[in-house]
C-alpha atoms as a PDB file:
ATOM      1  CA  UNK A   1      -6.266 -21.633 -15.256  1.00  0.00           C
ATOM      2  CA  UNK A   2      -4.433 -18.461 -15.130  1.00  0.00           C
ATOM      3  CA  UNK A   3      -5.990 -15.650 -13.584  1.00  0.00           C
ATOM      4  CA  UNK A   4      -3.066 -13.522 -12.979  1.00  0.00           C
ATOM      5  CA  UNK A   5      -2.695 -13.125 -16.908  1.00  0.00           C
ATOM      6  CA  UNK A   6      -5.484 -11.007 -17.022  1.00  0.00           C
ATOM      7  CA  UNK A   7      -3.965  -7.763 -15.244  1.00  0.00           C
ATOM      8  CA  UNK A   8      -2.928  -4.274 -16.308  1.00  0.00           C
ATOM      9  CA  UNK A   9       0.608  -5.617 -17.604  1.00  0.00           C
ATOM     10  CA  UNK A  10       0.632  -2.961 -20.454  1.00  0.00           C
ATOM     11  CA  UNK A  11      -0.580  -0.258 -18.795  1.00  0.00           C
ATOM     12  CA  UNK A  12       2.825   1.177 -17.291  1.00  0.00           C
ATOM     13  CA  UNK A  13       3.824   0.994 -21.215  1.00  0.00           C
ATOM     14  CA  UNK A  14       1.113   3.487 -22.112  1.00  0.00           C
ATOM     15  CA  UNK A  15       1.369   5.838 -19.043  1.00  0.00           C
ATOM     16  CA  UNK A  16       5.131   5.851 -19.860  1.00  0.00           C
ATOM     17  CA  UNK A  17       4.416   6.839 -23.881  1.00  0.00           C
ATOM     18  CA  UNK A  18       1.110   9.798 -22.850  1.00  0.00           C
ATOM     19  CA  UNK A  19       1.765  13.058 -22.574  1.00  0.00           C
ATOM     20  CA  UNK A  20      -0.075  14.472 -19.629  1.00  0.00           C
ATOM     21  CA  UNK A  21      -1.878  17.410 -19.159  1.00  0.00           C
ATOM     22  CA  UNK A  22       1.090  19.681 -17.681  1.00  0.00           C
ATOM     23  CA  UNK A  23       2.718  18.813 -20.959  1.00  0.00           C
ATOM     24  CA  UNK A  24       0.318  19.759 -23.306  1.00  0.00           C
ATOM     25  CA  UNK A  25       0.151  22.992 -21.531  1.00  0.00           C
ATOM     26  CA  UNK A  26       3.677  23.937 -21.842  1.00  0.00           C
ATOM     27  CA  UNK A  27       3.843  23.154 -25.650  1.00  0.00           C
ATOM     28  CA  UNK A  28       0.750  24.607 -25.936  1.00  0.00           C
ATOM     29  CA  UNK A  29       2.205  28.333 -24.084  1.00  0.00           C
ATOM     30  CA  UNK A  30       5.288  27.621 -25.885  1.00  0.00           C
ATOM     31  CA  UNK A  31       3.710  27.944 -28.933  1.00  0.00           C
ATOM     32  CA  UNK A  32       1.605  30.428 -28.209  1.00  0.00           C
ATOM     33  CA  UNK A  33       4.813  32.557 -26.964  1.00  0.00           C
ATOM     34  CA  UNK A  34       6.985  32.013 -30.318  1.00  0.00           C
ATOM     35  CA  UNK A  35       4.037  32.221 -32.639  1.00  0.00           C
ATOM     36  CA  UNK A  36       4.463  34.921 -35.419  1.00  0.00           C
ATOM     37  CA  UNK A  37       2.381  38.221 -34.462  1.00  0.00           C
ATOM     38  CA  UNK A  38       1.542  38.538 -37.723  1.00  0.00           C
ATOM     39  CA  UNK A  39       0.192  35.160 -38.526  1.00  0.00           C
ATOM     40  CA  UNK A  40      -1.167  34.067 -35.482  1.00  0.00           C
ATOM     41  CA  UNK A  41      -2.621  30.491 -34.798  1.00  0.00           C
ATOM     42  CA  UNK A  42      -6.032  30.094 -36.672  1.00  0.00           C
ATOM     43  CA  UNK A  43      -8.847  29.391 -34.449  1.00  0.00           C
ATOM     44  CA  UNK A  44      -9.816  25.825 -36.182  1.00  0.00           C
ATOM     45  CA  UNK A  45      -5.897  24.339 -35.521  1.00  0.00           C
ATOM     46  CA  UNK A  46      -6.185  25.909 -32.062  1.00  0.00           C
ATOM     47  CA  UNK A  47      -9.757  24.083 -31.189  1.00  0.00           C
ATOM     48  CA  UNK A  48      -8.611  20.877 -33.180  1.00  0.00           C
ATOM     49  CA  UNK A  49      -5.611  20.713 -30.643  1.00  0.00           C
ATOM     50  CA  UNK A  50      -7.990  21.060 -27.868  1.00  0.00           C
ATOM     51  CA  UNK A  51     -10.130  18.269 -29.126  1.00  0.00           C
ATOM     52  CA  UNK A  52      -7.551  16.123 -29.261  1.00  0.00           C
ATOM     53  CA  UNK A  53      -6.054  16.924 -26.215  1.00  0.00           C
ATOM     54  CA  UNK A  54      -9.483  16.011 -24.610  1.00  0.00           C
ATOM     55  CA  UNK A  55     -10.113  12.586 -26.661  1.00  0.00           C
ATOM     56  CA  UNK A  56      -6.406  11.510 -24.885  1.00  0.00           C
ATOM     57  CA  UNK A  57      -7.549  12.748 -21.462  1.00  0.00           C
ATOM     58  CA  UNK A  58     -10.919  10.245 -22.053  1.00  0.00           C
ATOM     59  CA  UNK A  59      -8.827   7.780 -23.782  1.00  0.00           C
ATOM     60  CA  UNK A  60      -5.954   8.182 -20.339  1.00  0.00           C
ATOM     61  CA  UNK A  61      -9.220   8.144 -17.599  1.00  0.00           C
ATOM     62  CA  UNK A  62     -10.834   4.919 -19.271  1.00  0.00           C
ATOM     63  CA  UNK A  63      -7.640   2.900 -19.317  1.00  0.00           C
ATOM     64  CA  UNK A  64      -7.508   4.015 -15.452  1.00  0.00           C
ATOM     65  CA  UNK A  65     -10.902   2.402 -15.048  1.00  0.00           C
ATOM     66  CA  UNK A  66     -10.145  -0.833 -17.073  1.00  0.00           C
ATOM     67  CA  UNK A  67      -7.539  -1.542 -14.892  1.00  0.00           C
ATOM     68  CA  UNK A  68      -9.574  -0.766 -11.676  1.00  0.00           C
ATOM     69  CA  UNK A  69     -12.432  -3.392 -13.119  1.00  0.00           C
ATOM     70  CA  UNK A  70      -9.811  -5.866 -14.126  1.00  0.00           C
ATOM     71  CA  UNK A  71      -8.655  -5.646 -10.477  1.00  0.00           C
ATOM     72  CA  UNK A  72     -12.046  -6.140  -9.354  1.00  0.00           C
ATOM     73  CA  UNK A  73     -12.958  -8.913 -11.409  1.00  0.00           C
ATOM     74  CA  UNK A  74      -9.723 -10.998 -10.370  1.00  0.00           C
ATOM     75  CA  UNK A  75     -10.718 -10.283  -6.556  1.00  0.00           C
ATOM     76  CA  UNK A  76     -14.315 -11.529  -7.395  1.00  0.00           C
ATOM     77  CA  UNK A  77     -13.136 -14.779  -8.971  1.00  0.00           C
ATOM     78  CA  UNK A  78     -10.749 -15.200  -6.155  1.00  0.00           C
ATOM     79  CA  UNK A  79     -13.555 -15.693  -4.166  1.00  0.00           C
ATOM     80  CA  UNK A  80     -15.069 -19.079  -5.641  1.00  0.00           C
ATOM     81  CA  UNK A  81     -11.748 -20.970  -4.598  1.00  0.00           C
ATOM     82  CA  UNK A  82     -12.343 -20.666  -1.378  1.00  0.00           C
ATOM     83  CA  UNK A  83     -13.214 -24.946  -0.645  1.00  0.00           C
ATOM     84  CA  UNK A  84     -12.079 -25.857  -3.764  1.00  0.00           C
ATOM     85  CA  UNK A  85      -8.886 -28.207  -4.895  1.00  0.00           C
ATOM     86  CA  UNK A  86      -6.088 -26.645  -6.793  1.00  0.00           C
ATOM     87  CA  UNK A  87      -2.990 -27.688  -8.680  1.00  0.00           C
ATOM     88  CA  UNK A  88      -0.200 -24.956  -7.605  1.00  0.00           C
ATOM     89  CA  UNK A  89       2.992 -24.561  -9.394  1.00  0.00           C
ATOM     90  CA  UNK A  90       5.455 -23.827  -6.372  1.00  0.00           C
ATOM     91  CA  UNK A  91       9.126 -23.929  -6.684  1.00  0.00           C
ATOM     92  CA  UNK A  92       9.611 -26.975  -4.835  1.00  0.00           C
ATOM     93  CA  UNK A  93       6.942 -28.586  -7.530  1.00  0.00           C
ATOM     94  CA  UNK A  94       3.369 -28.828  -7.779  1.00  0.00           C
ATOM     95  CA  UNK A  95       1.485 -29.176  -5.142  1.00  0.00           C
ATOM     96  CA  UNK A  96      -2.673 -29.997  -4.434  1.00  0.00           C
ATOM     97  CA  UNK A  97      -4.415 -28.647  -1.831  1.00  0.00           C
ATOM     98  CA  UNK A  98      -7.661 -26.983  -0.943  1.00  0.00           C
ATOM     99  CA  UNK A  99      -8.203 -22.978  -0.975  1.00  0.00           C
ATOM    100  CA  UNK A 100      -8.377 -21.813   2.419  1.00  0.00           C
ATOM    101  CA  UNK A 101      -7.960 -18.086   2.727  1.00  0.00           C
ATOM    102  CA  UNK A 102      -7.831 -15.388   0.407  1.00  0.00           C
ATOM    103  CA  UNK A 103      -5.953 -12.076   1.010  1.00  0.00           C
ATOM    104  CA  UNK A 104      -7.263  -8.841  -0.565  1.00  0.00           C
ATOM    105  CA  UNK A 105      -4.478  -6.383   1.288  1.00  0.00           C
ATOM    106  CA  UNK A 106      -2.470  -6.272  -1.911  1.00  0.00           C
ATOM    107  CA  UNK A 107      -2.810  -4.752  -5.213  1.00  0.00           C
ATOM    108  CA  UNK A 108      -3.847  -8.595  -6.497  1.00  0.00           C
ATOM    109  CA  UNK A 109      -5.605 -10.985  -4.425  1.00  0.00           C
ATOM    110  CA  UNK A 110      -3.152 -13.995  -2.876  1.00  0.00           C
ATOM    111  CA  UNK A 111      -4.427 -16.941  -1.247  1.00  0.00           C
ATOM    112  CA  UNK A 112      -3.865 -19.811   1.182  1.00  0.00           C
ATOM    113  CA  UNK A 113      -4.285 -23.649   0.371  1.00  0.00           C
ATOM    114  CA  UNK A 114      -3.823 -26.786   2.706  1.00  0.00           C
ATOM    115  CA  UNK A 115      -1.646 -29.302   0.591  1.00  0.00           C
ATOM    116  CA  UNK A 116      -3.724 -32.957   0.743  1.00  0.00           C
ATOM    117  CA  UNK A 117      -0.465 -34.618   1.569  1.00  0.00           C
ATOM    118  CA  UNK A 118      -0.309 -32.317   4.905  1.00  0.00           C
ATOM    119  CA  UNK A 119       1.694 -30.572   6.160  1.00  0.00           C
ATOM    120  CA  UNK A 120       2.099 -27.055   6.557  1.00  0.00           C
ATOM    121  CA  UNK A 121      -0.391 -24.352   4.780  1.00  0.00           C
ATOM    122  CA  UNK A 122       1.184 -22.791   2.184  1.00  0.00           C
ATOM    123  CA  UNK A 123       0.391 -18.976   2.060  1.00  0.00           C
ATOM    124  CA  UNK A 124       0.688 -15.676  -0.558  1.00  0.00           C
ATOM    125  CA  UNK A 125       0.288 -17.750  -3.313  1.00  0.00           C
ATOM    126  CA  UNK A 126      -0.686 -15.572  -6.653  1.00  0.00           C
ATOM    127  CA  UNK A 127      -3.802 -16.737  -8.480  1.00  0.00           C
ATOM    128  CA  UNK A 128      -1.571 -16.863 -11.961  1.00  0.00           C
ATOM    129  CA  UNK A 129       0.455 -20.348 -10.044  1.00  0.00           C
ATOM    130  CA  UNK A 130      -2.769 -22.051 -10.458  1.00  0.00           C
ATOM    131  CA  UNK A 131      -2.642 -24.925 -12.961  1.00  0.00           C
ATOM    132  CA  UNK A 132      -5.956 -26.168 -12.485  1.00  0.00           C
ATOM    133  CA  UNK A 133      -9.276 -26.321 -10.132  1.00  0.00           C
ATOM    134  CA  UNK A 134     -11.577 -29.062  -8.844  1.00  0.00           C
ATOM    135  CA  UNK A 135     -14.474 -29.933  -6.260  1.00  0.00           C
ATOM    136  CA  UNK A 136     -12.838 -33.474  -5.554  1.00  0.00           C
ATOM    137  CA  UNK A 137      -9.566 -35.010  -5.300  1.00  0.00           C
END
């Protein structure tokens, strides 16, 4: 079961590739400086631009709340582990134990699990190492 899959990977991609609103402005004055006086910009291409401009401002501020929602959603399935078993991929190998703390302080949620062969806990573990979740061993 991998959680972690579900985040905002591609949105860096897309904020990288948008023009933002400075930049429109500046091609927008630019344009407006060099246009020819006498064949100015027609009204329709002028409100078109604007239109479009707006529709990638909407288009920029819903991504922004996607990936606040997909945030949230992660944290609130983070929360039914808590008392459950889980199979962990760790680098030392998998390991079962049972979800004893979550941790909500970074960006994505991290939790704590109790191996079943003892031991120490094992701590800031991402929800994407999870292979797999049950009530009983």
């Amino acid at each position: 079961m991998s959680i972690g899959a579900v985040s905002g990977a591609g949105s860096a991609d897309l904020q990288a590739n948008n023009l933002g609103l400075q930049d429109f402005m500046k091609i927008l004055l630019t344009q407006l400086t060099y246009q020819d006086p006498l064949k100015p910009m027609d009204n329709q291409a002028f409100m078109a631009q604007m239109a479009q401009f707006t529709a990638l401002q909407q288009a920029q501020d819903t991504n922004s709340k996607m990936d606040t929602l997909i945030s949230t959603q992660s944290a609130l399935q983070s929360v039914g582990l808590i008392g459950k078993i889980v199979d962990v991929a760790t680098s030392s190998g998998q390991v079962t134990g049972t979800v004893n703390a979550l941790n909500f302080s970074t960006a994505l949620p991290t939790f704590s699990i109790t191996p079943a062969s003892g031991g120490l806990p094992l701590t800031n573990l991402s929800l994407s190492q999870i292979n797999a979740v049950r009530t009983t061993l």
